[in-house]
PDB file of N, CA and C in Angstrom:
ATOM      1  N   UNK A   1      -2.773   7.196  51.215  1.00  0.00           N
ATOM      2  CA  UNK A   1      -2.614   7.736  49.880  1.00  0.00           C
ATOM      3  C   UNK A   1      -3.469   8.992  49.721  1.00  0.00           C
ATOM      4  N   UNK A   2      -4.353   9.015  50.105  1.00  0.00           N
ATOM      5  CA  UNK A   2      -5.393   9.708  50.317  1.00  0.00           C
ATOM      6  C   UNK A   2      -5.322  11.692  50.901  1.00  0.00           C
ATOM      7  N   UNK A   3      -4.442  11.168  52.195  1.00  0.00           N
ATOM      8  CA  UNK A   3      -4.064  11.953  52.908  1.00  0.00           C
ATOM      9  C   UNK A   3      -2.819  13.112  52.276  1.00  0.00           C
ATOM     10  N   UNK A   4      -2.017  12.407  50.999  1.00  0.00           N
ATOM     11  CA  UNK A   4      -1.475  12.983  50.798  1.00  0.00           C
ATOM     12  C   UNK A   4      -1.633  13.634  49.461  1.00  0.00           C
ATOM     13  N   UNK A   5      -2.797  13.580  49.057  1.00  0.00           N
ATOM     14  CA  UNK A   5      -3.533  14.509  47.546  1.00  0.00           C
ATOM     15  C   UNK A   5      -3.628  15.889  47.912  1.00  0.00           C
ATOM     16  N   UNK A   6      -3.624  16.121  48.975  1.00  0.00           N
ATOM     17  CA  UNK A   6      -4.039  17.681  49.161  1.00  0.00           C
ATOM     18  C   UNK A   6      -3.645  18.431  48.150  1.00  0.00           C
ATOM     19  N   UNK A   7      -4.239  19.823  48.394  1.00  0.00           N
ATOM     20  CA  UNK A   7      -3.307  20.589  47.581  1.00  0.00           C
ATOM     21  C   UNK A   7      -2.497  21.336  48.636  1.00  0.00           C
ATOM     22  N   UNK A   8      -1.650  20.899  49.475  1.00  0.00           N
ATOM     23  CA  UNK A   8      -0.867  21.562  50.922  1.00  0.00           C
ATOM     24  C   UNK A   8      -0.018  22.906  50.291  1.00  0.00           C
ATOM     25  N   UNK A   9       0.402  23.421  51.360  1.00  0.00           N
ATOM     26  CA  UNK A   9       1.287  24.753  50.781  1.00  0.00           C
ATOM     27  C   UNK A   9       2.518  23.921  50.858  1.00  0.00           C
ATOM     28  N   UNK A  10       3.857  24.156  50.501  1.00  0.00           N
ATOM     29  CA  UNK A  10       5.119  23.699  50.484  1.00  0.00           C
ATOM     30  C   UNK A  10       5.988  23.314  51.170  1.00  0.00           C
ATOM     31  N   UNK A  11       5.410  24.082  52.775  1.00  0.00           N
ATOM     32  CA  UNK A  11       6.289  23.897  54.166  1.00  0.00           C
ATOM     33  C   UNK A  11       5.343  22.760  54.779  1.00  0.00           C
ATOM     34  N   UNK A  12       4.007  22.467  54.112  1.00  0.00           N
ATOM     35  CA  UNK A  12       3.243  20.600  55.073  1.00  0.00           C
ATOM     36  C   UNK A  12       3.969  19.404  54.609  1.00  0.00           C
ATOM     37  N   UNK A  13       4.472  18.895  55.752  1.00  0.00           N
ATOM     38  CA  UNK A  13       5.019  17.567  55.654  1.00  0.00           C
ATOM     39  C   UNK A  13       4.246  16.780  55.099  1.00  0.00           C
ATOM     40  N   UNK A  14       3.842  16.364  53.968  1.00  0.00           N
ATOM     41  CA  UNK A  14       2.693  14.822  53.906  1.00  0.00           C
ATOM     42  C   UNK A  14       3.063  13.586  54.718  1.00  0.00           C
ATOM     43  N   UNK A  15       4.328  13.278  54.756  1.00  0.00           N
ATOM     44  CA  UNK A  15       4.538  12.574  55.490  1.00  0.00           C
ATOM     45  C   UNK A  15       4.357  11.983  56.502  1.00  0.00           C
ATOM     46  N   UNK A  16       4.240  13.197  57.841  1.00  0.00           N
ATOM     47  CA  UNK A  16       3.802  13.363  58.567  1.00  0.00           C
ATOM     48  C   UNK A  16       2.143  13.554  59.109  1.00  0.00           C
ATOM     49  N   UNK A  17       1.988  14.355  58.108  1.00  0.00           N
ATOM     50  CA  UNK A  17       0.403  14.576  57.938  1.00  0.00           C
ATOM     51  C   UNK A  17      -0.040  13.168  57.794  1.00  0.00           C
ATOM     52  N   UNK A  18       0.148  11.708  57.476  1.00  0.00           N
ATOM     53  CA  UNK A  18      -0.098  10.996  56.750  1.00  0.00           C
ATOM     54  C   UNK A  18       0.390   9.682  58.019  1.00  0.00           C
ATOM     55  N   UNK A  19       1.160  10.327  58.549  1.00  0.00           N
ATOM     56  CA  UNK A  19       1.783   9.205  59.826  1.00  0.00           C
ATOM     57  C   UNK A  19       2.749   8.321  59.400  1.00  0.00           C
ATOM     58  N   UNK A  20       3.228   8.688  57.878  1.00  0.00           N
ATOM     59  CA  UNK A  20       4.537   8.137  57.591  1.00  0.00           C
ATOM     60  C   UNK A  20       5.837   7.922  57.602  1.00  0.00           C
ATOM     61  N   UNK A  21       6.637   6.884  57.351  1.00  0.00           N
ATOM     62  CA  UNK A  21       7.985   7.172  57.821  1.00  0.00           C
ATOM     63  C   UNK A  21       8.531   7.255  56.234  1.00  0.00           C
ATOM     64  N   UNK A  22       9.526   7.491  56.161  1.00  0.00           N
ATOM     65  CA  UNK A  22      10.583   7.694  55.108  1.00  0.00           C
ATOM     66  C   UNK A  22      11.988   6.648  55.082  1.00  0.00           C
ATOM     67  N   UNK A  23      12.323   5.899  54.006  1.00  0.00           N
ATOM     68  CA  UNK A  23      13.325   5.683  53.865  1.00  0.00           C
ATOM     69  C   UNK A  23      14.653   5.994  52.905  1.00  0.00           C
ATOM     70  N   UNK A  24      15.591   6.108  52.651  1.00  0.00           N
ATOM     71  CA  UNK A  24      16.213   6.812  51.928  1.00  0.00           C
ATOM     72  C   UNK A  24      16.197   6.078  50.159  1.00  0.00           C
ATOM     73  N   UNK A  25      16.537   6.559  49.703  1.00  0.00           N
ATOM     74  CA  UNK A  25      16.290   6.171  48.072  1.00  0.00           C
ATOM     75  C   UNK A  25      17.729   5.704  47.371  1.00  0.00           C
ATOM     76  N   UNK A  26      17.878   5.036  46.631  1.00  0.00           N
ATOM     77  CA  UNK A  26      19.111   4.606  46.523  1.00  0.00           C
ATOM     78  C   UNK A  26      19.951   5.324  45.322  1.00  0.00           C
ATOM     79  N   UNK A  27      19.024   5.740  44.550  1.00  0.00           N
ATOM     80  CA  UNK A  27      19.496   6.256  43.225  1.00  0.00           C
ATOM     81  C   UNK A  27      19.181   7.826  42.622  1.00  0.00           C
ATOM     82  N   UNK A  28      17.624   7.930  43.541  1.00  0.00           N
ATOM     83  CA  UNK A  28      16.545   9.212  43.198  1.00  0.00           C
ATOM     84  C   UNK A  28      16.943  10.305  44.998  1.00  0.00           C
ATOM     85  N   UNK A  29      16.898  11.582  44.546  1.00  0.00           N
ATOM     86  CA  UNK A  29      16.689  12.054  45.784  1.00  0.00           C
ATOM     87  C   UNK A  29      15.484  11.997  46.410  1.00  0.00           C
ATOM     88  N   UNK A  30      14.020  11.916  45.926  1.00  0.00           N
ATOM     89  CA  UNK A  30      13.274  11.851  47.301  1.00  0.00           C
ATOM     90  C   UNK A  30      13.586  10.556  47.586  1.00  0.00           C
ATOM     91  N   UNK A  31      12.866  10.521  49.389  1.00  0.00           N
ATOM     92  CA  UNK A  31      12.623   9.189  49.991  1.00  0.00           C
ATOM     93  C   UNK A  31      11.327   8.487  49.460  1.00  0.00           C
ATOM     94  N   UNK A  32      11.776   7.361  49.899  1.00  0.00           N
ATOM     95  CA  UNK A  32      10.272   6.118  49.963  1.00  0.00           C
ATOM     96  C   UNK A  32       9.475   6.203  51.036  1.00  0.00           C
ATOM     97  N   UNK A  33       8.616   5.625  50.637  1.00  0.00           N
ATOM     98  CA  UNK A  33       7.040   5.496  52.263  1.00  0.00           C
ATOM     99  C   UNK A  33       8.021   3.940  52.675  1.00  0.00           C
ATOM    100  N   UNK A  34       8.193   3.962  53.547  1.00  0.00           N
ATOM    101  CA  UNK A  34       9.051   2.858  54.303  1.00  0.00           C
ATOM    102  C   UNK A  34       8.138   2.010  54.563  1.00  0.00           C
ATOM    103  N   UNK A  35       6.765   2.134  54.433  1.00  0.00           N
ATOM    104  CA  UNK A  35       5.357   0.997  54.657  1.00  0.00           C
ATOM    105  C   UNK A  35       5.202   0.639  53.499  1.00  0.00           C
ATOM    106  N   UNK A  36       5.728   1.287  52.262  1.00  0.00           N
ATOM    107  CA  UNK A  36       5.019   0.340  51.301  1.00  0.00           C
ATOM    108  C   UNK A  36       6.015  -0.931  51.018  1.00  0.00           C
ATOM    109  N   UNK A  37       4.974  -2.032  50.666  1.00  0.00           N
ATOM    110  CA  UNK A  37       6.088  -3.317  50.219  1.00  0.00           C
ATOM    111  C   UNK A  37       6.518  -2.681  48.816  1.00  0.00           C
ATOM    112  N   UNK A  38       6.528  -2.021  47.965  1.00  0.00           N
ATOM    113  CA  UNK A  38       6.950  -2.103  46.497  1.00  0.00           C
ATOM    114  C   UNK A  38       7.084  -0.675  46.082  1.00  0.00           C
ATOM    115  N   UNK A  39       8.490  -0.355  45.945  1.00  0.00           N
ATOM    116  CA  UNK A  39       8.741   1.401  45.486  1.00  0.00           C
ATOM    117  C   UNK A  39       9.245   1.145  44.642  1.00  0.00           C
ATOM    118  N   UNK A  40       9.134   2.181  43.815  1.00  0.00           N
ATOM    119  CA  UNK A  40      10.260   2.402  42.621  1.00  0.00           C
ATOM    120  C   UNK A  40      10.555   4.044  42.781  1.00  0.00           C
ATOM    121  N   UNK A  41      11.911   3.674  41.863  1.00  0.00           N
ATOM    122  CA  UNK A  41      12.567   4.946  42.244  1.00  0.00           C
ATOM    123  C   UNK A  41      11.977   5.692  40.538  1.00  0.00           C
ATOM    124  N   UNK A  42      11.996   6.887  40.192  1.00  0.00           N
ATOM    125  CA  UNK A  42      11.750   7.009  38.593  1.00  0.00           C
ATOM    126  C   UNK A  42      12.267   8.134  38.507  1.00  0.00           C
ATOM    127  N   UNK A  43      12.787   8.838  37.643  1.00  0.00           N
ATOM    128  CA  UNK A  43      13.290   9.623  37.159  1.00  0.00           C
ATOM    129  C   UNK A  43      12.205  10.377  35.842  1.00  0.00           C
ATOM    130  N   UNK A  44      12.169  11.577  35.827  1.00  0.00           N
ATOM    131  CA  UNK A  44      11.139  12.112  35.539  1.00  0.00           C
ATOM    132  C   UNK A  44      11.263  12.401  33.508  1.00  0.00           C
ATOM    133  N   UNK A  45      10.675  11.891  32.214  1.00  0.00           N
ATOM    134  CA  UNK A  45      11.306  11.538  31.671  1.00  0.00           C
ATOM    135  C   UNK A  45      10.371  12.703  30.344  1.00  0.00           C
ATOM    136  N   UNK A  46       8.812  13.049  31.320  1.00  0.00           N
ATOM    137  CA  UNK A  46       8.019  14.142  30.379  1.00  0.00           C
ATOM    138  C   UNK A  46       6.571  14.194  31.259  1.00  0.00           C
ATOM    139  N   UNK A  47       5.905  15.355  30.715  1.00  0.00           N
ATOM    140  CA  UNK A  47       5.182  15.749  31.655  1.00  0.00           C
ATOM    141  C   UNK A  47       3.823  16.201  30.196  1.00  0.00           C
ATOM    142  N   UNK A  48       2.898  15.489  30.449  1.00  0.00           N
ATOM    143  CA  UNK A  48       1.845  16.023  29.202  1.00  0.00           C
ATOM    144  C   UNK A  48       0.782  16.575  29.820  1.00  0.00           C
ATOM    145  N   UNK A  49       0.335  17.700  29.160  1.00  0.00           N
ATOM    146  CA  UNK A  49      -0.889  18.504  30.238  1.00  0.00           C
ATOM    147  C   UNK A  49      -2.001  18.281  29.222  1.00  0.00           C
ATOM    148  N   UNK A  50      -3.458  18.051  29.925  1.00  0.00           N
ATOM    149  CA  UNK A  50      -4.063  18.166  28.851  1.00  0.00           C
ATOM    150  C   UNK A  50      -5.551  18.819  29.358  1.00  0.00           C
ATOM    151  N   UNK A  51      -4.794  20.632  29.431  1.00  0.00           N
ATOM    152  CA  UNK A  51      -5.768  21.815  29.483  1.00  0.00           C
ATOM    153  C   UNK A  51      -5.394  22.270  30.538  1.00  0.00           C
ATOM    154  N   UNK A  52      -6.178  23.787  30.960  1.00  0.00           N
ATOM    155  CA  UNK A  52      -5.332  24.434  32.084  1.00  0.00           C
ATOM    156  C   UNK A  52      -6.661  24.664  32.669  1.00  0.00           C
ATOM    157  N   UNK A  53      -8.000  23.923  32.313  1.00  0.00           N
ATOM    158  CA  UNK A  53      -8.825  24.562  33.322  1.00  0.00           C
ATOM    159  C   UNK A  53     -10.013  23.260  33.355  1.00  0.00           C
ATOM    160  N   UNK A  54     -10.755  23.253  34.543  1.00  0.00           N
ATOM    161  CA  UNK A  54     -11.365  21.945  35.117  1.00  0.00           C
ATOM    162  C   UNK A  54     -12.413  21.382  33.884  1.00  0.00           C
ATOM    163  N   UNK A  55     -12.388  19.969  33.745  1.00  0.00           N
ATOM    164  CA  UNK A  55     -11.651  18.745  34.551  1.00  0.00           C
ATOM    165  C   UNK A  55     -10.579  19.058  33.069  1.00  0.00           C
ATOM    166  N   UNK A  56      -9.397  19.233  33.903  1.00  0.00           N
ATOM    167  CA  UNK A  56      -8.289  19.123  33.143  1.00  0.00           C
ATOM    168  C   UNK A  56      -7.238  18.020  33.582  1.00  0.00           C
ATOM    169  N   UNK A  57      -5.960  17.749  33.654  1.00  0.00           N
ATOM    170  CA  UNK A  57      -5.144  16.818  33.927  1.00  0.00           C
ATOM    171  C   UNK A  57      -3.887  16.882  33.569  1.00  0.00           C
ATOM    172  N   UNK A  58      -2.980  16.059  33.814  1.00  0.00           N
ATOM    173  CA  UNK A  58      -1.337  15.646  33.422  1.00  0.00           C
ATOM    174  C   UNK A  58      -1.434  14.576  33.505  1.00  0.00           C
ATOM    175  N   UNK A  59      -1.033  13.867  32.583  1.00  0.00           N
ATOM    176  CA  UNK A  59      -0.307  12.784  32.688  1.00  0.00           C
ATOM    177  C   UNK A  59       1.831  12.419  32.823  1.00  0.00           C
ATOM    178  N   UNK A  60       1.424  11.952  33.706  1.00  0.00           N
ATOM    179  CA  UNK A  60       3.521  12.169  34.161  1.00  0.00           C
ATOM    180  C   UNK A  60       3.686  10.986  33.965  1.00  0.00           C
ATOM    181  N   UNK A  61       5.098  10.891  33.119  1.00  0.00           N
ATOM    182  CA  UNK A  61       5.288   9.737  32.504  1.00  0.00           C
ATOM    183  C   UNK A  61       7.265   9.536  32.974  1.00  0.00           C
ATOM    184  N   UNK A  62       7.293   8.831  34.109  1.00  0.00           N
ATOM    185  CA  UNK A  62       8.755   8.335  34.711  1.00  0.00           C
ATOM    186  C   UNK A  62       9.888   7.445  34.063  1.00  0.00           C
ATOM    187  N   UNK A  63      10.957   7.153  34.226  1.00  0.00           N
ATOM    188  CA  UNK A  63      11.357   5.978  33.829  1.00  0.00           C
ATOM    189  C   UNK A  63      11.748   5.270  35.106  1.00  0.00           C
ATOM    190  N   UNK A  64      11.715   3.922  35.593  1.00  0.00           N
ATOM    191  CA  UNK A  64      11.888   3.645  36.755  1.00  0.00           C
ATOM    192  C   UNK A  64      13.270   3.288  36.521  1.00  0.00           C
ATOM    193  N   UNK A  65      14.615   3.593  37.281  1.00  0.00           N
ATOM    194  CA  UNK A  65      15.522   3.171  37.287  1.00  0.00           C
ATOM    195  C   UNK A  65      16.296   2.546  38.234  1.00  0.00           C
ATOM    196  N   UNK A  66      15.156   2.429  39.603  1.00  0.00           N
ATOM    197  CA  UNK A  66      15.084   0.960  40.716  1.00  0.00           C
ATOM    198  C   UNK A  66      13.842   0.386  41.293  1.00  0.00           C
ATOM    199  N   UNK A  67      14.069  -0.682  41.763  1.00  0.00           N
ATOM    200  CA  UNK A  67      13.120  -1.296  42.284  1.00  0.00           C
ATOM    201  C   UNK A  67      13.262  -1.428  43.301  1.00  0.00           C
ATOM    202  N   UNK A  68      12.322  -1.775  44.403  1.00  0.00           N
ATOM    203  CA  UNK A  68      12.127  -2.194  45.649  1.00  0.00           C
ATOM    204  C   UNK A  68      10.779  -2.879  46.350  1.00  0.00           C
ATOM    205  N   UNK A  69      11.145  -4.782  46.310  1.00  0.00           N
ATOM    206  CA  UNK A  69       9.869  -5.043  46.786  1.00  0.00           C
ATOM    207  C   UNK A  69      10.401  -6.574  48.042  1.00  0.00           C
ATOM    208  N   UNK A  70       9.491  -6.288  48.707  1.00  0.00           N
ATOM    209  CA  UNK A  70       9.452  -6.909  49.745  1.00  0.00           C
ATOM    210  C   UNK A  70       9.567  -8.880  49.755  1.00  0.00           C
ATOM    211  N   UNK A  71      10.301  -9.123  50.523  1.00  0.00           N
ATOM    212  CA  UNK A  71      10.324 -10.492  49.898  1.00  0.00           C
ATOM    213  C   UNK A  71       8.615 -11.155  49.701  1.00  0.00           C
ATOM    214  N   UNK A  72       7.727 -11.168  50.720  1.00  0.00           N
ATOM    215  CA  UNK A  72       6.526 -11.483  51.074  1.00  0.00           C
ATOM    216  C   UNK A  72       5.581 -11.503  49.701  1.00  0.00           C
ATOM    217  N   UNK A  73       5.744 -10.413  48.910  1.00  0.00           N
ATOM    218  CA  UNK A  73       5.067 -10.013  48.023  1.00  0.00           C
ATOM    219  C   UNK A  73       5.312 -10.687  46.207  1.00  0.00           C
ATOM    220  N   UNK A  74       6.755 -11.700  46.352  1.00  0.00           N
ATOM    221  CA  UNK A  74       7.235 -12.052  45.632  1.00  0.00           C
ATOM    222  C   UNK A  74       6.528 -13.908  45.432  1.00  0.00           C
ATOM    223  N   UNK A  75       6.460 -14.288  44.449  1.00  0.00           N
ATOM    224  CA  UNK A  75       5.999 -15.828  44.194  1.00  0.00           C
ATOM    225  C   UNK A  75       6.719 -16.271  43.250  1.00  0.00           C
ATOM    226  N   UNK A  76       7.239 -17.135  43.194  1.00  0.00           N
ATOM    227  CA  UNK A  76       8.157 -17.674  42.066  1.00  0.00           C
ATOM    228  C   UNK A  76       9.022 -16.539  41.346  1.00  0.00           C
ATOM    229  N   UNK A  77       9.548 -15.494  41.928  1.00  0.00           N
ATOM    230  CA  UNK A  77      10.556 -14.558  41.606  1.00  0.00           C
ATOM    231  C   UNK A  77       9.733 -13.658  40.367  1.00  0.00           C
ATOM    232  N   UNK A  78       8.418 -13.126  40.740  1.00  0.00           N
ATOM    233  CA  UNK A  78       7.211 -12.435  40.306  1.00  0.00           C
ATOM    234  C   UNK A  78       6.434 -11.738  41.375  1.00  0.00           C
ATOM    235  N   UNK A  79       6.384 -10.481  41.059  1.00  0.00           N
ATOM    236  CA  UNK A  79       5.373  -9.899  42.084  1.00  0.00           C
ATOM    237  C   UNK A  79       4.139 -10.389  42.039  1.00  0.00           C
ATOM    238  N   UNK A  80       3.525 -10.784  43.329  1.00  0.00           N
ATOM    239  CA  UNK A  80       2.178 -11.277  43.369  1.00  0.00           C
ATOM    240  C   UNK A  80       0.928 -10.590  43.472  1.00  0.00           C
ATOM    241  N   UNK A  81       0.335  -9.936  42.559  1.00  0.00           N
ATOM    242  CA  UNK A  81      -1.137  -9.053  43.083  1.00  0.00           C
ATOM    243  C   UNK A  81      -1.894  -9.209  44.103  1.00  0.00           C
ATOM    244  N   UNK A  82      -1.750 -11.053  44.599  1.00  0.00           N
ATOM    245  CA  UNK A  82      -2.626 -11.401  45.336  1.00  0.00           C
ATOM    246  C   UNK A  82      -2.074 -10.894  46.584  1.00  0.00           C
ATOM    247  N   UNK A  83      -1.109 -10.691  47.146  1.00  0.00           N
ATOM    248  CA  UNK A  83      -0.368 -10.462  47.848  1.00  0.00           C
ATOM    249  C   UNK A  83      -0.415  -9.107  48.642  1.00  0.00           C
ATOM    250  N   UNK A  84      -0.934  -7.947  47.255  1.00  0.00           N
ATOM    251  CA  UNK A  84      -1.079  -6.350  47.817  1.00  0.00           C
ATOM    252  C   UNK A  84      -2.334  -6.540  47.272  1.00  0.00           C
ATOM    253  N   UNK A  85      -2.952  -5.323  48.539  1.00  0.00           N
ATOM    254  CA  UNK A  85      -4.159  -4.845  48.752  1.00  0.00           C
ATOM    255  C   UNK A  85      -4.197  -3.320  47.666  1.00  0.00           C
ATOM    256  N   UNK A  86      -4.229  -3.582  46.011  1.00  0.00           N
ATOM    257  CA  UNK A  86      -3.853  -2.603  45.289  1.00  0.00           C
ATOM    258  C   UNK A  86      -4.984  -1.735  44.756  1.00  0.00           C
ATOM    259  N   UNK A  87      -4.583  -0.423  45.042  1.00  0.00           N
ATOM    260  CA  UNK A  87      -5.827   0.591  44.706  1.00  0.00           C
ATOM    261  C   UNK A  87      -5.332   1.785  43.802  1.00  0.00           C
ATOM    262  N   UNK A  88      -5.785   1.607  42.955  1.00  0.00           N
ATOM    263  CA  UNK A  88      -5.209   2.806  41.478  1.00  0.00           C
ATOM    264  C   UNK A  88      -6.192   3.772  41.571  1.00  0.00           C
ATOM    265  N   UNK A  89      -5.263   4.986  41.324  1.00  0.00           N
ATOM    266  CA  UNK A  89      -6.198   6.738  41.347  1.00  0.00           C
ATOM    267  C   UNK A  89      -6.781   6.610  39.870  1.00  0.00           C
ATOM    268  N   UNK A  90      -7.510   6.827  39.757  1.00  0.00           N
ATOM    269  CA  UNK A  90      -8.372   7.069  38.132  1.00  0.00           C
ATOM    270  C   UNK A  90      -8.441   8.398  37.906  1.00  0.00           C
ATOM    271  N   UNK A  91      -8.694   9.263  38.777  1.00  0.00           N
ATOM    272  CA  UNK A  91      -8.800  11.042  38.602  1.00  0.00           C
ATOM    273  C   UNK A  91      -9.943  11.630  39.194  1.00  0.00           C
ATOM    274  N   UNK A  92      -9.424  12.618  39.496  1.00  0.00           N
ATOM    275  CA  UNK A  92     -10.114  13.388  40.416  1.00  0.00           C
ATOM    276  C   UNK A  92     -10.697  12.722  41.673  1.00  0.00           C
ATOM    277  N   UNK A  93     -11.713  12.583  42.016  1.00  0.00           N
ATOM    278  CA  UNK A  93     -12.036  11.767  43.491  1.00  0.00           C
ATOM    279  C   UNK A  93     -12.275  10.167  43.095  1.00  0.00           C
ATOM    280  N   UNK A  94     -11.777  10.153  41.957  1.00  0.00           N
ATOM    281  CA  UNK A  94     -12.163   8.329  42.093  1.00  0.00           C
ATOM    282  C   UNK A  94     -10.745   7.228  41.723  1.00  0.00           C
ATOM    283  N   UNK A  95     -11.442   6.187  42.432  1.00  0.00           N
ATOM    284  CA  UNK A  95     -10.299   5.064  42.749  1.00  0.00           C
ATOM    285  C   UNK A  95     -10.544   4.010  42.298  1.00  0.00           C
ATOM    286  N   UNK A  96     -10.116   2.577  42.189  1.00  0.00           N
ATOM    287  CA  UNK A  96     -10.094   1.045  41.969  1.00  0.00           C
ATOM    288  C   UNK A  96      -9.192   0.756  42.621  1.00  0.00           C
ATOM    289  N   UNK A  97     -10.536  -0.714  42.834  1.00  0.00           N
ATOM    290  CA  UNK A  97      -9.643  -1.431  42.919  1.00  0.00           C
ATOM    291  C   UNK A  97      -8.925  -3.038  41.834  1.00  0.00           C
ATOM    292  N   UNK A  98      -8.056  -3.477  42.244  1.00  0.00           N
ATOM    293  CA  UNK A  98      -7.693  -4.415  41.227  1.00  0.00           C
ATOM    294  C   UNK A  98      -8.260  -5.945  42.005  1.00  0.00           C
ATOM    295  N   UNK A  99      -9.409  -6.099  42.201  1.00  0.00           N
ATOM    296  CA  UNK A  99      -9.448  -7.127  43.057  1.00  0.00           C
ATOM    297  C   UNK A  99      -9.531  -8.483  41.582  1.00  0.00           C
ATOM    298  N   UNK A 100     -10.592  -7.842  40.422  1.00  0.00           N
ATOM    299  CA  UNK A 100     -10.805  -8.916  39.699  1.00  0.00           C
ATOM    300  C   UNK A 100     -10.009  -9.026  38.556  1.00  0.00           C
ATOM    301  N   UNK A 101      -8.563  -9.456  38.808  1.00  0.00           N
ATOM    302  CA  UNK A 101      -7.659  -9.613  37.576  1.00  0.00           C
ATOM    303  C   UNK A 101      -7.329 -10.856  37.166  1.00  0.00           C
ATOM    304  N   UNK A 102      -7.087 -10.547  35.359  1.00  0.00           N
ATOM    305  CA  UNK A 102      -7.141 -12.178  35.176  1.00  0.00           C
ATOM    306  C   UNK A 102      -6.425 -12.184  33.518  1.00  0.00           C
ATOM    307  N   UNK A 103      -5.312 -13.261  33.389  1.00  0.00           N
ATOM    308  CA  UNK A 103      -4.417 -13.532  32.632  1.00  0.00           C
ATOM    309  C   UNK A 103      -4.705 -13.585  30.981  1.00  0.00           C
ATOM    310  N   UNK A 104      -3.932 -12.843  30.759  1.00  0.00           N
ATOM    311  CA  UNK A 104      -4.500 -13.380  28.967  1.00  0.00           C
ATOM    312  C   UNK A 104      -3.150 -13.957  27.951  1.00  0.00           C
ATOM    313  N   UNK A 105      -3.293 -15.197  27.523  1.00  0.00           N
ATOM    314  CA  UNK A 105      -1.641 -15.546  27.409  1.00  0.00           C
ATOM    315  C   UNK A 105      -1.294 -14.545  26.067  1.00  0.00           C
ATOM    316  N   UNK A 106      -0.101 -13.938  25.891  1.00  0.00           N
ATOM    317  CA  UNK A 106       0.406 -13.001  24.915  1.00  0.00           C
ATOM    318  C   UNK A 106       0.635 -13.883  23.125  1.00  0.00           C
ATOM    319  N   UNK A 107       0.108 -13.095  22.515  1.00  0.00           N
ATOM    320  CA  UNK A 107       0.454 -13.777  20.851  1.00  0.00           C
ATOM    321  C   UNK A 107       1.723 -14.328  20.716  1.00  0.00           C
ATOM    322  N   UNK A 108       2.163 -15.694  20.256  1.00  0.00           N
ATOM    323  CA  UNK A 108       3.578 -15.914  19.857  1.00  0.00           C
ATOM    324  C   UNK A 108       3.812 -15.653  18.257  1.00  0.00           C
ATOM    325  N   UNK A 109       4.512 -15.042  18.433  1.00  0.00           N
ATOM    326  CA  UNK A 109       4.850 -13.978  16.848  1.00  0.00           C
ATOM    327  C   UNK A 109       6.145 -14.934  16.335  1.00  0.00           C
ATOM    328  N   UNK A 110       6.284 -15.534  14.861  1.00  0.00           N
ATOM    329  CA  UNK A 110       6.872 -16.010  14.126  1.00  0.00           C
ATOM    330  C   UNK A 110       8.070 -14.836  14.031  1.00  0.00           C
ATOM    331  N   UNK A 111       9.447 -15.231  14.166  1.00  0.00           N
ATOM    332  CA  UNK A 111      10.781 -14.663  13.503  1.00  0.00           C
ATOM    333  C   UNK A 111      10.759 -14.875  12.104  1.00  0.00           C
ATOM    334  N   UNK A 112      10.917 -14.035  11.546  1.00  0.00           N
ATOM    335  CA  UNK A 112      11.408 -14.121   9.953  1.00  0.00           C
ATOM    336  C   UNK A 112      12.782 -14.534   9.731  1.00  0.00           C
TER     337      UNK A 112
END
């Protein structure tokens, strides 16, 4: 993941740079990382900038309109966290991980 933050010029493969393979996408034109257990395809739906000079940012906001996950990674027809080794970008050089997650049951809201 790492490998492919650069800021590369347009003709570097990340892919390659990265030792990855590609698989084709079913719905979106780019490809998938063919190593990951869990892609989604997304379609690009708005783009919010917020400032043009450091520490500035975007937030990109997709709609996913496929899925793709590995049977392995699935538990009772639910993706399993325990399952992936999951690490979220926070910004700029820093990362998490999700090792300590934990359930909170959702409000049951009365129908009128």
């Amino acid at each position: 993941m790492n490998l492919t933050s650069g800021d590369y010029e347009s003709p570097i493969n990340e892919f390659e740079r990265a030792k990855l393979t590609t698989r084709p996408s079913q719905v979106v034109r780019p490809p998938q990382v063919a190593e990951s257990p869990v892609s989604f395809e997304c379609k690009l739906e708005r783009i919010i900038d917020f400032g043009n000079e450091p520490p500035s940012g975007s937030l990109v906001i997709g709609e996913i309109v496929s899925m793709h996950m590995e049977d392995g990674v699935l538990k009772e027809g639910r993706l399993d966290g325990d399952s992936l080794d999951l690490i979220g970008r926070m910004g700029g050089t820093q990362y998490s991980r999700t090792t300590e997650r934990f359930e909170m049951k959702r409000p049951e809201v009365q129908q009128a």
